[in-house]
PDB file of N, CA and C in Angstrom:
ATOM      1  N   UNK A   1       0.852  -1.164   0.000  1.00  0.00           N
ATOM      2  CA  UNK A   1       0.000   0.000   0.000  1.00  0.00           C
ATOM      3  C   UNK A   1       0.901   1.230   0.000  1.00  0.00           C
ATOM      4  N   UNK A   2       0.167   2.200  -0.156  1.00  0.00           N
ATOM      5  CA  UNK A   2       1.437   3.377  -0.604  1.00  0.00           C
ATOM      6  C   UNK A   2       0.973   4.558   0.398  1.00  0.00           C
ATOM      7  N   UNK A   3       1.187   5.639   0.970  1.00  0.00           N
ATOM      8  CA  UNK A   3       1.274   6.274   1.575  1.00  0.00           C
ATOM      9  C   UNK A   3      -0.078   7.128   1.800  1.00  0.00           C
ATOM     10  N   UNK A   4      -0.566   7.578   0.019  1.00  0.00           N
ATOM     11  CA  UNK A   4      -1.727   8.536   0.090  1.00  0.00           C
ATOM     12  C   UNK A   4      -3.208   7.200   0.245  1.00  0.00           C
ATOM     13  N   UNK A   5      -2.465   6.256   0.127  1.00  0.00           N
ATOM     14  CA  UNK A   5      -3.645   4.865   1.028  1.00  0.00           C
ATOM     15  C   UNK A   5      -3.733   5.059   2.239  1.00  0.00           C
ATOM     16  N   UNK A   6      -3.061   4.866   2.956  1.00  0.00           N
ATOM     17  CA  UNK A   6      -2.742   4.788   4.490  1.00  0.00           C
ATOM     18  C   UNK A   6      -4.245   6.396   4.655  1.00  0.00           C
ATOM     19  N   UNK A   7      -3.562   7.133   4.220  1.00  0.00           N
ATOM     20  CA  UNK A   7      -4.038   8.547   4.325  1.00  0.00           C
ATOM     21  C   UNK A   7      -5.631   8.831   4.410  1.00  0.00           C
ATOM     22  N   UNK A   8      -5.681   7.802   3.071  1.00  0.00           N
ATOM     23  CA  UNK A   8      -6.923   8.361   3.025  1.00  0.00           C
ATOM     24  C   UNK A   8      -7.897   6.695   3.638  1.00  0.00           C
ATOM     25  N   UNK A   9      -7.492   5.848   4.890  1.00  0.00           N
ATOM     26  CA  UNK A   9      -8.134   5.242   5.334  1.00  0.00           C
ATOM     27  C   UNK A   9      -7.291   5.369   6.787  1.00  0.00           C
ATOM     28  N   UNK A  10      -7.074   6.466   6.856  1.00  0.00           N
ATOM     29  CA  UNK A  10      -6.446   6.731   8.493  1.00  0.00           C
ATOM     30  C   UNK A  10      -7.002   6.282   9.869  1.00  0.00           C
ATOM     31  N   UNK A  11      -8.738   6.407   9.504  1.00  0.00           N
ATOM     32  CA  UNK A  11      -9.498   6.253  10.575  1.00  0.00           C
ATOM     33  C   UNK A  11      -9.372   4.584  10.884  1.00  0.00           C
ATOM     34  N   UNK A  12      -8.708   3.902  10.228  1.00  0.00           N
ATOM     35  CA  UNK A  12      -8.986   2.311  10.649  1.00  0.00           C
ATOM     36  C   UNK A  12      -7.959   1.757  11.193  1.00  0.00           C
ATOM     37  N   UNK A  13      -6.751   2.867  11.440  1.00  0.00           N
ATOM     38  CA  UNK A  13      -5.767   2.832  12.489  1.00  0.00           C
ATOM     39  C   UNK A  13      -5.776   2.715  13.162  1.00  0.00           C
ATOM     40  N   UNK A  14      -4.877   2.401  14.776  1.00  0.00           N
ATOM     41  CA  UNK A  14      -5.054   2.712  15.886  1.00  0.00           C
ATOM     42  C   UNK A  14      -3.857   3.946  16.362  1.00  0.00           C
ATOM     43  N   UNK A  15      -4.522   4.426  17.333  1.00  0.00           N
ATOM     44  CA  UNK A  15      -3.809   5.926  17.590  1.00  0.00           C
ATOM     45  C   UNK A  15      -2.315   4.938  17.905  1.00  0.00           C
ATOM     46  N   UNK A  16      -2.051   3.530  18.421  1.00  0.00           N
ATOM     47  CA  UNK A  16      -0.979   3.239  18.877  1.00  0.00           C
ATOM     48  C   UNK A  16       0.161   2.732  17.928  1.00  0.00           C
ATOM     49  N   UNK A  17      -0.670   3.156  16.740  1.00  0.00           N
ATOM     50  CA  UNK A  17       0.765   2.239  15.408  1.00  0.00           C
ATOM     51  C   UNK A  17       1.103   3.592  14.946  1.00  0.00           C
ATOM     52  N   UNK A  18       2.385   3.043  14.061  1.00  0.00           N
ATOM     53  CA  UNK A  18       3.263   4.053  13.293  1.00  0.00           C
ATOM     54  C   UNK A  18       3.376   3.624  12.368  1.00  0.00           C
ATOM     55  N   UNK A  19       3.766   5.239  10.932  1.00  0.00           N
ATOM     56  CA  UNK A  19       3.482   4.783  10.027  1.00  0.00           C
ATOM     57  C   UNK A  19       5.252   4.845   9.670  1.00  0.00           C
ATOM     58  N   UNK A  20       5.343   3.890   8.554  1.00  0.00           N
ATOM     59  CA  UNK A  20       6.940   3.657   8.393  1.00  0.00           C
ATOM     60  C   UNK A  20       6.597   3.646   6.824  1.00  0.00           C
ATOM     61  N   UNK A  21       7.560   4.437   5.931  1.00  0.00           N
ATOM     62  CA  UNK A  21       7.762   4.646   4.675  1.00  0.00           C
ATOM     63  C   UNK A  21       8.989   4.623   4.057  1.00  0.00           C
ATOM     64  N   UNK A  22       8.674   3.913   2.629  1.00  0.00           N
ATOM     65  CA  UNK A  22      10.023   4.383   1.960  1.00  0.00           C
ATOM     66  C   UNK A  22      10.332   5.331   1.534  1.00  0.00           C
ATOM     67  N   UNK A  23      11.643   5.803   1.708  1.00  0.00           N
ATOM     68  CA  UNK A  23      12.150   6.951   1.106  1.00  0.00           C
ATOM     69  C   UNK A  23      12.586   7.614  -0.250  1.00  0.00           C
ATOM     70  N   UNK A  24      12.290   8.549  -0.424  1.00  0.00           N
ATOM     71  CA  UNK A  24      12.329   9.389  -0.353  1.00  0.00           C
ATOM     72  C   UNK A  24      10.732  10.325  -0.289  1.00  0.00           C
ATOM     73  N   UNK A  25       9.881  10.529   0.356  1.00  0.00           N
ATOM     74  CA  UNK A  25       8.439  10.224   0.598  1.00  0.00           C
ATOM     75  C   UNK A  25       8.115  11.041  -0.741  1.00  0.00           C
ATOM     76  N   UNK A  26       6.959   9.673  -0.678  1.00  0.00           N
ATOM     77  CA  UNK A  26       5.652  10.720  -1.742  1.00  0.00           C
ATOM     78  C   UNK A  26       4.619  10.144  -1.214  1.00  0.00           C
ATOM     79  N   UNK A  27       3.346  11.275  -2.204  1.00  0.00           N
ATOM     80  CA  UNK A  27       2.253  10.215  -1.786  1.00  0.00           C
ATOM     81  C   UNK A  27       2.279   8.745  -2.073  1.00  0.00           C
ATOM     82  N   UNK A  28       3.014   8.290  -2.952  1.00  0.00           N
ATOM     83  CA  UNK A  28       2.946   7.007  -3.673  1.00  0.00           C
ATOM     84  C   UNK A  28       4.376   6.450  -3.005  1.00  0.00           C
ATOM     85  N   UNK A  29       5.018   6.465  -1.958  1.00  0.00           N
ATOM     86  CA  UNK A  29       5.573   5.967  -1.253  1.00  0.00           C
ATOM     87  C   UNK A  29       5.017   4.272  -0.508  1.00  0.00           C
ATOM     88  N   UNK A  30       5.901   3.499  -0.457  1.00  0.00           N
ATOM     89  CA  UNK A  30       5.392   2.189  -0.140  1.00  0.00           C
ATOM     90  C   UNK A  30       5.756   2.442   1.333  1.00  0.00           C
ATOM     91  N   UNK A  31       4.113   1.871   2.607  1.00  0.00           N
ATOM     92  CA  UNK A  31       4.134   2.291   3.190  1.00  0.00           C
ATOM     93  C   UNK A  31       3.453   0.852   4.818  1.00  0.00           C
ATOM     94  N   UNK A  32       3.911   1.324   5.310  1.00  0.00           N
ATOM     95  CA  UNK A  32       3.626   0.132   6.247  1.00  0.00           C
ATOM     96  C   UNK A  32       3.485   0.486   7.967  1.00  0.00           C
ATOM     97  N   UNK A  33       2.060   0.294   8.030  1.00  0.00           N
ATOM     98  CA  UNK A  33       1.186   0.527   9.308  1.00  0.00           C
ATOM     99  C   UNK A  33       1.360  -0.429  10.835  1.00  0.00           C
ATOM    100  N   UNK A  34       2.437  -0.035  11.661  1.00  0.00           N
ATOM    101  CA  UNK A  34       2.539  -1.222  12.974  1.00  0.00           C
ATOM    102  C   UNK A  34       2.611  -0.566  13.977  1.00  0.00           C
ATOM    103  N   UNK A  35       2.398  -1.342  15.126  1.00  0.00           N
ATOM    104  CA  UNK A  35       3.288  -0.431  16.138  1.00  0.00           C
ATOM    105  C   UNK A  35       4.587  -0.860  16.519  1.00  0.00           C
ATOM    106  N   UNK A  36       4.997   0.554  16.949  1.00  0.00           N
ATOM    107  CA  UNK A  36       6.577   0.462  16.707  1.00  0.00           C
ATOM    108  C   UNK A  36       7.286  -0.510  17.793  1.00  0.00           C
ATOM    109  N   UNK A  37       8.324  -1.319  17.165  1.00  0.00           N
ATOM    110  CA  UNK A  37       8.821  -2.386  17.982  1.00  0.00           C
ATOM    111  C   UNK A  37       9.831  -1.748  19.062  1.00  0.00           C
ATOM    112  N   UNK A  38       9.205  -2.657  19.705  1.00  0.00           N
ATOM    113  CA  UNK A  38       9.937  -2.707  21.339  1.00  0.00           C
ATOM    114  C   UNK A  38      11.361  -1.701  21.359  1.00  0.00           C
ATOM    115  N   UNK A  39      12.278  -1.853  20.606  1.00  0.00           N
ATOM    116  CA  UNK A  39      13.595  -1.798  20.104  1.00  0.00           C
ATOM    117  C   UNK A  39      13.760  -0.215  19.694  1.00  0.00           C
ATOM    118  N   UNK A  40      12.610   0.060  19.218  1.00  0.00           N
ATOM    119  CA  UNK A  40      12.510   1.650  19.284  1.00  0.00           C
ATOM    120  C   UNK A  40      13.260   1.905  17.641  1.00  0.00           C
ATOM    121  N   UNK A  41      13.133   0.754  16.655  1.00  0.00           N
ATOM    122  CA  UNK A  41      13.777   1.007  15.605  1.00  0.00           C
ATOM    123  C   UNK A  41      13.634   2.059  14.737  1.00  0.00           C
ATOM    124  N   UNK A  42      14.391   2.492  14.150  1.00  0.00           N
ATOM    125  CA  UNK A  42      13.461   4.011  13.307  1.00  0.00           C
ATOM    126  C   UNK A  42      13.620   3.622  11.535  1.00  0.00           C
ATOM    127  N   UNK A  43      14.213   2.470  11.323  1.00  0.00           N
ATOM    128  CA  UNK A  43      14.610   1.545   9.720  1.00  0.00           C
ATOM    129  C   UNK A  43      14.097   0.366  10.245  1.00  0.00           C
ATOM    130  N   UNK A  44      13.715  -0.085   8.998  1.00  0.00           N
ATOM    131  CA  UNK A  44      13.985  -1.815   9.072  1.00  0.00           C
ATOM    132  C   UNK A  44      13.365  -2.495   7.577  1.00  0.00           C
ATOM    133  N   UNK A  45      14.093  -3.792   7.217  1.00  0.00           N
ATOM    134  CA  UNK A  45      14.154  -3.819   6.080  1.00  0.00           C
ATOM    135  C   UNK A  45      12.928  -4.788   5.885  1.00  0.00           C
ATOM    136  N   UNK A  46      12.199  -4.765   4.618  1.00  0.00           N
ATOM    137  CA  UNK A  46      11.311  -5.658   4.300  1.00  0.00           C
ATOM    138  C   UNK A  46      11.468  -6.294   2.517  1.00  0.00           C
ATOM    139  N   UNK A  47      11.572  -7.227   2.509  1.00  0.00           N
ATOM    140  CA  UNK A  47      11.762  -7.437   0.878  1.00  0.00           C
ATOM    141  C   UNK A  47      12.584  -6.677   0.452  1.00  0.00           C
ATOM    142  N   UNK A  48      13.886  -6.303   1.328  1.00  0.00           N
ATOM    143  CA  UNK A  48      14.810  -5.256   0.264  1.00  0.00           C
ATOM    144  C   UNK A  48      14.589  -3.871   0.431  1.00  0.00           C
ATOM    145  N   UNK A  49      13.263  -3.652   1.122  1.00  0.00           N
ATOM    146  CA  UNK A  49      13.098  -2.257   1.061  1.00  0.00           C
ATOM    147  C   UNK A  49      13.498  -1.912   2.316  1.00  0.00           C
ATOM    148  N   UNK A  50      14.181  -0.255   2.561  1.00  0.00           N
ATOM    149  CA  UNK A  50      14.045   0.315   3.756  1.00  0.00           C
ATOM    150  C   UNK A  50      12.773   0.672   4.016  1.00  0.00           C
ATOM    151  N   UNK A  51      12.403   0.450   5.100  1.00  0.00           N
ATOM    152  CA  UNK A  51      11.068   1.848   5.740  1.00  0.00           C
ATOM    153  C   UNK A  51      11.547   2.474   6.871  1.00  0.00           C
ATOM    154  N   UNK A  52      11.362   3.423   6.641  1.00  0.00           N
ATOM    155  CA  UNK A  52      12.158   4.409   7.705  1.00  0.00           C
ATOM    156  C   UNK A  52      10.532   5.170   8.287  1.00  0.00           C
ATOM    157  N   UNK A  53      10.654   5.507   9.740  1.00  0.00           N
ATOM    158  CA  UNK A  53       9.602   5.886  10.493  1.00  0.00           C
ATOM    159  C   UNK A  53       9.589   7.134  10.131  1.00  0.00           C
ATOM    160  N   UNK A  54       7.761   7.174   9.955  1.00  0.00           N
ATOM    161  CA  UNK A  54       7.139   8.476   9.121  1.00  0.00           C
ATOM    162  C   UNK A  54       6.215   9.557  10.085  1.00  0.00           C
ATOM    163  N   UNK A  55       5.608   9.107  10.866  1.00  0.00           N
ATOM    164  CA  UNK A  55       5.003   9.518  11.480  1.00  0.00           C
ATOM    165  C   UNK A  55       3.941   8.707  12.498  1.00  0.00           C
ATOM    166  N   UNK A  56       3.577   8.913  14.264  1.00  0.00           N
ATOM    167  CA  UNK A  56       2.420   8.035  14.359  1.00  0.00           C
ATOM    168  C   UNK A  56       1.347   8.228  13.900  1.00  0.00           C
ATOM    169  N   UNK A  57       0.016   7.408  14.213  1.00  0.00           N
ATOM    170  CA  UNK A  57      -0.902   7.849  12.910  1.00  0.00           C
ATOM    171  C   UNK A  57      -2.137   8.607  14.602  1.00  0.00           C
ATOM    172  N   UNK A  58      -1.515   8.630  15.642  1.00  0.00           N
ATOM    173  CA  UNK A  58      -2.424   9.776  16.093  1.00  0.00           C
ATOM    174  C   UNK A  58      -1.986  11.189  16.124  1.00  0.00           C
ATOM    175  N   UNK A  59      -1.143  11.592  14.991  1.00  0.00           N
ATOM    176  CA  UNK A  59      -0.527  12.595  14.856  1.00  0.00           C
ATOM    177  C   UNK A  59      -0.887  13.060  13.830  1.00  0.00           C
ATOM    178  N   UNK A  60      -0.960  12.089  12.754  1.00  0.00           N
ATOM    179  CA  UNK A  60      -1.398  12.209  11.613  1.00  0.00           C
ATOM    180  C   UNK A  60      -3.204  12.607  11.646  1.00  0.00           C
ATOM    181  N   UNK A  61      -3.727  11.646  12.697  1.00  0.00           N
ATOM    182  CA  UNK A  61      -5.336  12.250  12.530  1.00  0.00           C
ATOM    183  C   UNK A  61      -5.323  13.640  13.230  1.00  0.00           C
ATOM    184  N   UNK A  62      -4.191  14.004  14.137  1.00  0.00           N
ATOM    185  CA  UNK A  62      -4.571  15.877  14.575  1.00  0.00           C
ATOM    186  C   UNK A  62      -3.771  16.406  13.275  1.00  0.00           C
ATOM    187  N   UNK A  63      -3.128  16.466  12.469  1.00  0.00           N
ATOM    188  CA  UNK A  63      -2.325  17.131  11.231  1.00  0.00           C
ATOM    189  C   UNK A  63      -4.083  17.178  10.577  1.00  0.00           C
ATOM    190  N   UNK A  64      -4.495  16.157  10.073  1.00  0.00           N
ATOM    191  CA  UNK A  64      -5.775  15.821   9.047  1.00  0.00           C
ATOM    192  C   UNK A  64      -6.722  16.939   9.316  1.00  0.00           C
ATOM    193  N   UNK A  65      -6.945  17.038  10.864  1.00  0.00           N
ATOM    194  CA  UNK A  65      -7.913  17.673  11.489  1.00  0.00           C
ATOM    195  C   UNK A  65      -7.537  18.769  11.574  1.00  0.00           C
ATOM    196  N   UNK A  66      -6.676  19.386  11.782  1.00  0.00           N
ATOM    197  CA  UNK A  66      -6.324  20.752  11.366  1.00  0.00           C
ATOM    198  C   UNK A  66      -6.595  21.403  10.014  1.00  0.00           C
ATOM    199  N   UNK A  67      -5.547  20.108   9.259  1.00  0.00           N
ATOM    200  CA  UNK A  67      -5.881  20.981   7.685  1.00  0.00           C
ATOM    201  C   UNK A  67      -7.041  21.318   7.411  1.00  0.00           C
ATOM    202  N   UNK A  68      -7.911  19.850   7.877  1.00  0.00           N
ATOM    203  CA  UNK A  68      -9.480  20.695   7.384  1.00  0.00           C
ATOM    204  C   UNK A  68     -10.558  21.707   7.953  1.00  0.00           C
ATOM    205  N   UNK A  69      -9.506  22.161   8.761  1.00  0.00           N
ATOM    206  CA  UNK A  69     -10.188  23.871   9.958  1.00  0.00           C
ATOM    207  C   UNK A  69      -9.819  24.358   8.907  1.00  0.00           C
ATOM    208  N   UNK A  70      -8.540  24.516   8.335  1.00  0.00           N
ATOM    209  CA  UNK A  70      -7.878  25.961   8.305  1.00  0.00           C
ATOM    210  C   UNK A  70      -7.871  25.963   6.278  1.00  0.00           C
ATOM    211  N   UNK A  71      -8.123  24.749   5.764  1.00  0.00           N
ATOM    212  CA  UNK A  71      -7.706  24.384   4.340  1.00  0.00           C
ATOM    213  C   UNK A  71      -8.557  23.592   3.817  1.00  0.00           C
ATOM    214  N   UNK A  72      -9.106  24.332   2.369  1.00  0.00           N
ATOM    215  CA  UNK A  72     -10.067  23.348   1.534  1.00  0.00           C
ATOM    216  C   UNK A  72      -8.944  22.878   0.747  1.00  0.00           C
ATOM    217  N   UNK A  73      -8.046  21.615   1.101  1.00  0.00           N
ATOM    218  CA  UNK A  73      -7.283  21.211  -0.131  1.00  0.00           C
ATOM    219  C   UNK A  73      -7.893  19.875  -0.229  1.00  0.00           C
ATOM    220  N   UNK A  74      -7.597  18.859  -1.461  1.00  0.00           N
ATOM    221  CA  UNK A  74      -7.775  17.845  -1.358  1.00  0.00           C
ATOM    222  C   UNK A  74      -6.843  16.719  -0.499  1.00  0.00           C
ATOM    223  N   UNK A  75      -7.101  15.584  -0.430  1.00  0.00           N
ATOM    224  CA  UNK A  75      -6.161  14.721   0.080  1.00  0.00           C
ATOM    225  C   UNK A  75      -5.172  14.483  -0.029  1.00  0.00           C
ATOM    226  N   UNK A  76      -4.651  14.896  -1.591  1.00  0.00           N
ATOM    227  CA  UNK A  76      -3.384  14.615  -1.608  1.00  0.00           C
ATOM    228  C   UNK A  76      -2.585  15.899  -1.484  1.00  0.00           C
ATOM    229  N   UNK A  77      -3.468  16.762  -1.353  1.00  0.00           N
ATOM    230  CA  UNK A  77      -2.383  18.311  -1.169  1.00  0.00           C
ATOM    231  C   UNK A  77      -2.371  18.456   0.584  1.00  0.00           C
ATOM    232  N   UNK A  78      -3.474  17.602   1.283  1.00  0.00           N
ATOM    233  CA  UNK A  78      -3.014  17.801   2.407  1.00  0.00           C
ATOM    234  C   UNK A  78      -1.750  16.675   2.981  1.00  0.00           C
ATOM    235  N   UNK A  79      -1.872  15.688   2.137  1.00  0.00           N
ATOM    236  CA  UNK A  79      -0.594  14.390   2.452  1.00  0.00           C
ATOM    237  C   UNK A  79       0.293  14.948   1.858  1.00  0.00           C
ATOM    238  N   UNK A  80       0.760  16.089   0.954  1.00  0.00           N
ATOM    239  CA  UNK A  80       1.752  16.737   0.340  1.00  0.00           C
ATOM    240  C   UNK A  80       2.346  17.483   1.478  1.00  0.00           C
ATOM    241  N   UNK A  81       1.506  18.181   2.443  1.00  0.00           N
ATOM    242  CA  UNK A  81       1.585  18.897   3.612  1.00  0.00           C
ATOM    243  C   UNK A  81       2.419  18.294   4.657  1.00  0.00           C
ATOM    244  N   UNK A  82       1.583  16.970   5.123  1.00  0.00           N
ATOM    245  CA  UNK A  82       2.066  15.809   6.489  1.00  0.00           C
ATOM    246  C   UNK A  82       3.517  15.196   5.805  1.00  0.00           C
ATOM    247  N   UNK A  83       3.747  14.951   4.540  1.00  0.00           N
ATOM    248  CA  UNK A  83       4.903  14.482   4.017  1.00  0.00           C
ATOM    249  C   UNK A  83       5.840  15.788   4.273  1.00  0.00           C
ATOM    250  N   UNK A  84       5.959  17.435   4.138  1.00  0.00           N
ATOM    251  CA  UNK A  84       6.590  17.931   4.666  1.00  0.00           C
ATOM    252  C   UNK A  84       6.738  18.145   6.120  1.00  0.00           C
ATOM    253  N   UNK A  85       5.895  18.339   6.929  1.00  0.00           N
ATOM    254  CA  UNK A  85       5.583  18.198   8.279  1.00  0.00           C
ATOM    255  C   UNK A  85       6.471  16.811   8.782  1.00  0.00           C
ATOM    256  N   UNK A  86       6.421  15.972   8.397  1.00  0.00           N
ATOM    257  CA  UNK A  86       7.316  15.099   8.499  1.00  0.00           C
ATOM    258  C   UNK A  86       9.082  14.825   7.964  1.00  0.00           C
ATOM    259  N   UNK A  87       9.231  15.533   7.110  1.00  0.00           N
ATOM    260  CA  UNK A  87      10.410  15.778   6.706  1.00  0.00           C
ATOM    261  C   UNK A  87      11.353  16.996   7.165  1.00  0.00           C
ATOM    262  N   UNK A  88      10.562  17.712   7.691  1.00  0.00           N
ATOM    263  CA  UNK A  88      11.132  18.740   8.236  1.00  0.00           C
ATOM    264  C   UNK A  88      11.372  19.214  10.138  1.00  0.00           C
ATOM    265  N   UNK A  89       9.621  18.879  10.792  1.00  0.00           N
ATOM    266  CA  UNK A  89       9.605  19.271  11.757  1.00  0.00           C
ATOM    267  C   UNK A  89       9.263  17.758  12.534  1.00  0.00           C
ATOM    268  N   UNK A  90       9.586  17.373  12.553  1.00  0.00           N
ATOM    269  CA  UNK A  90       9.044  15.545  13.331  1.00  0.00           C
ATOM    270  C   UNK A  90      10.118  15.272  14.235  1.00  0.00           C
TER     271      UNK A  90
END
């Protein structure tokens, strides 16, 4: 599943998993929903791929909930948003 998936079925998360992505993020980033292991890892490899930790996803539903106070964008201009929010200030 890819990132602007996760996104746009956020609500079937639990506030206690994290979301882990490959890099270099996009919406179409391959993307993978757990909670984070014991170990506190922030990589880990799957089939070859890195996923590097993206954000938790009860962070992600107050980011969501904001944008849509303050911003009529669509989904993927607000996951354009949380992908910087995450690259920058996390």
């Amino acid at each position: 599943m890819n990132l602007l998936e996760v996104l746009l079925n956020i609500e079937e998360y639990s506030d206690e998993e994290t979301i882990y992505a490959v890099k270099d993020w996009t919406v179409a980033s391959d993307t993978i929903v757990m909670v984070e292991p014991d170990d506190g890892a922030v990589e880990f490899t799957v089939d070859r791929r890195v996923y590097s930790y993206f954000l938790e996803v009860f962070l992600i539903k107050e980011l969501l909930s904001d944008l849509s106070e303050k911003h009529e964008l669509p989904l993927e201009g607000k996951a354009l948003c949380i992908i910087q929010y995450a690259s920058n200030d996390a």
